[in-house]
Protein backbone atom coordinates (compact mmCIF):
# COMPACT_ATOMS: atom_id res chain seq x y z
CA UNK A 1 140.83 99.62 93.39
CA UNK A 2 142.98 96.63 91.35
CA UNK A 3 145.27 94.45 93.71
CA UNK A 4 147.68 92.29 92.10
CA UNK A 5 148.75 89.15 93.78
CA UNK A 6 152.87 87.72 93.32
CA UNK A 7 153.80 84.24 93.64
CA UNK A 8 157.32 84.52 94.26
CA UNK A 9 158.08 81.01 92.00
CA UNK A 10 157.71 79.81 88.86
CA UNK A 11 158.52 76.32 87.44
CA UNK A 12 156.28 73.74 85.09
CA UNK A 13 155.80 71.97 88.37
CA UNK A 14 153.63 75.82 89.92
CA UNK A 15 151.63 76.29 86.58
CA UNK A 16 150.87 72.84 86.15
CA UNK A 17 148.97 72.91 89.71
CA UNK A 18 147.59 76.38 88.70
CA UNK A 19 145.84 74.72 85.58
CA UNK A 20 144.75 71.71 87.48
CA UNK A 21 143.11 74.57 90.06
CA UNK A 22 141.19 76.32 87.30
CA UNK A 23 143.83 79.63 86.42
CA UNK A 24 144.28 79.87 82.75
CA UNK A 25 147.97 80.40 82.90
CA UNK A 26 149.28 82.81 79.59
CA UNK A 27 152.39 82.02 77.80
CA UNK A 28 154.75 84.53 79.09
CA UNK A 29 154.87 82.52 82.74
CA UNK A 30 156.91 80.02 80.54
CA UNK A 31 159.44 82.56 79.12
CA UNK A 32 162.62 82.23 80.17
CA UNK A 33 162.99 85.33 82.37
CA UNK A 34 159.53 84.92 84.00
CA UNK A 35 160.75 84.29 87.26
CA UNK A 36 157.70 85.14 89.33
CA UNK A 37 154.23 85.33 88.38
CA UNK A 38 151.28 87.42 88.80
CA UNK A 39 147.49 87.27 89.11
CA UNK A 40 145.14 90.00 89.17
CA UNK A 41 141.81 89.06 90.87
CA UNK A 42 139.67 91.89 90.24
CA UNK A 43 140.32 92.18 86.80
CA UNK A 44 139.26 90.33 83.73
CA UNK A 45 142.24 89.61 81.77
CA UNK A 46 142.54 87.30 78.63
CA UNK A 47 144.29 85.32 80.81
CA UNK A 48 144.32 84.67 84.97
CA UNK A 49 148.18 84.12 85.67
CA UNK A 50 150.99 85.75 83.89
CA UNK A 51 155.04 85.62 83.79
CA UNK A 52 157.02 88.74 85.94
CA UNK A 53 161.00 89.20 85.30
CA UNK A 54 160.84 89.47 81.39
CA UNK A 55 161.07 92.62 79.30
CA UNK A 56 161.07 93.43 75.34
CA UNK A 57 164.30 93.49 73.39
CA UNK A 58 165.69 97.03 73.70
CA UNK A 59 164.22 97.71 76.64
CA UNK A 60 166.31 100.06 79.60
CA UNK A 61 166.09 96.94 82.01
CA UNK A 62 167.34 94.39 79.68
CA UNK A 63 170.93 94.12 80.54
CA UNK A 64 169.20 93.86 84.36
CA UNK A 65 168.75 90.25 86.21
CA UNK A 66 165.12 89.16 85.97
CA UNK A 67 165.13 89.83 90.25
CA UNK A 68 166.71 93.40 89.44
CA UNK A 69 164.25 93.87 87.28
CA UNK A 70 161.20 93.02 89.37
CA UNK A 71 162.92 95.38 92.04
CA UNK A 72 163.44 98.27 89.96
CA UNK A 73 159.25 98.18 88.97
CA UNK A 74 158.08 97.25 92.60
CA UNK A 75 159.86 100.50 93.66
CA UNK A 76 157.66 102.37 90.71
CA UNK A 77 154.40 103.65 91.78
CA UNK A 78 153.15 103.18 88.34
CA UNK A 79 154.23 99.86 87.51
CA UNK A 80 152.18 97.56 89.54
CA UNK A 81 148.91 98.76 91.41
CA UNK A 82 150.06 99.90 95.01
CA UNK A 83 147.77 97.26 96.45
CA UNK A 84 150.28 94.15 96.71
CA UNK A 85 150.05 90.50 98.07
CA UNK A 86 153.17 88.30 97.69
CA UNK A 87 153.19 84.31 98.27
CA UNK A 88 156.78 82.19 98.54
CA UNK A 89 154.47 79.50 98.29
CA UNK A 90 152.04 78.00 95.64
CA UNK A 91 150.16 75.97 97.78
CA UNK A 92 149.76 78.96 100.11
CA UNK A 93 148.47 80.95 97.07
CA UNK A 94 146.23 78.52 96.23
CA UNK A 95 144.40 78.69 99.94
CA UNK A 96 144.00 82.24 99.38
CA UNK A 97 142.37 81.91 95.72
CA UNK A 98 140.22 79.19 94.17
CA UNK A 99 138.88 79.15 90.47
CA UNK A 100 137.35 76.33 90.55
């Protein structure tokens, strides 16, 4: 079963210190909107860390707050895998997984 992992901050400051620990952090975590970010470490993705809190143009949640947003798909059982870890705190996340 896939877990994915939330770090419950974003900044240049988070994925700077995620790319000096190894992650390969995609493009999205810098969008505007990506308030959070996620990791999934059972999973081979083109990338290890992505943005949370954006959506697509047109989207139903796009008139929502990046937060409401994140609320609204952490209440869907289909969203996000049920198996959930969240961390306020980069360095906390970073005790917890090592790439390099």
């Amino acid at each position: 079963m896939s877990k994915i992992v939330f770090i419950k901050n974003n900044s240049k400051e988070i994925r700077d210190k995620l790319k000096q620990s190894g992650f390969s952090v995609c493009i999205c975590a810098s969008f505007e909107d990506s308030i959070w970010l996620d990791y999934h470490p059972e999973e081979k993705m083109s990338y290890d860390i992505h943005g949370v809190g954006f959506c697509d143009k047109g989207d139903p949640e796009e008139n929502m707050s990046p937060i409401e947003r994140i609320e609204e798909w952490l209440k869907l059982d289909w969203y996000f895998c049920k198996e959930r870890e969240f961390y306020d705190d980069i360095d906390d996340f970073l005790k917890h997984y090592k790439k390099l």
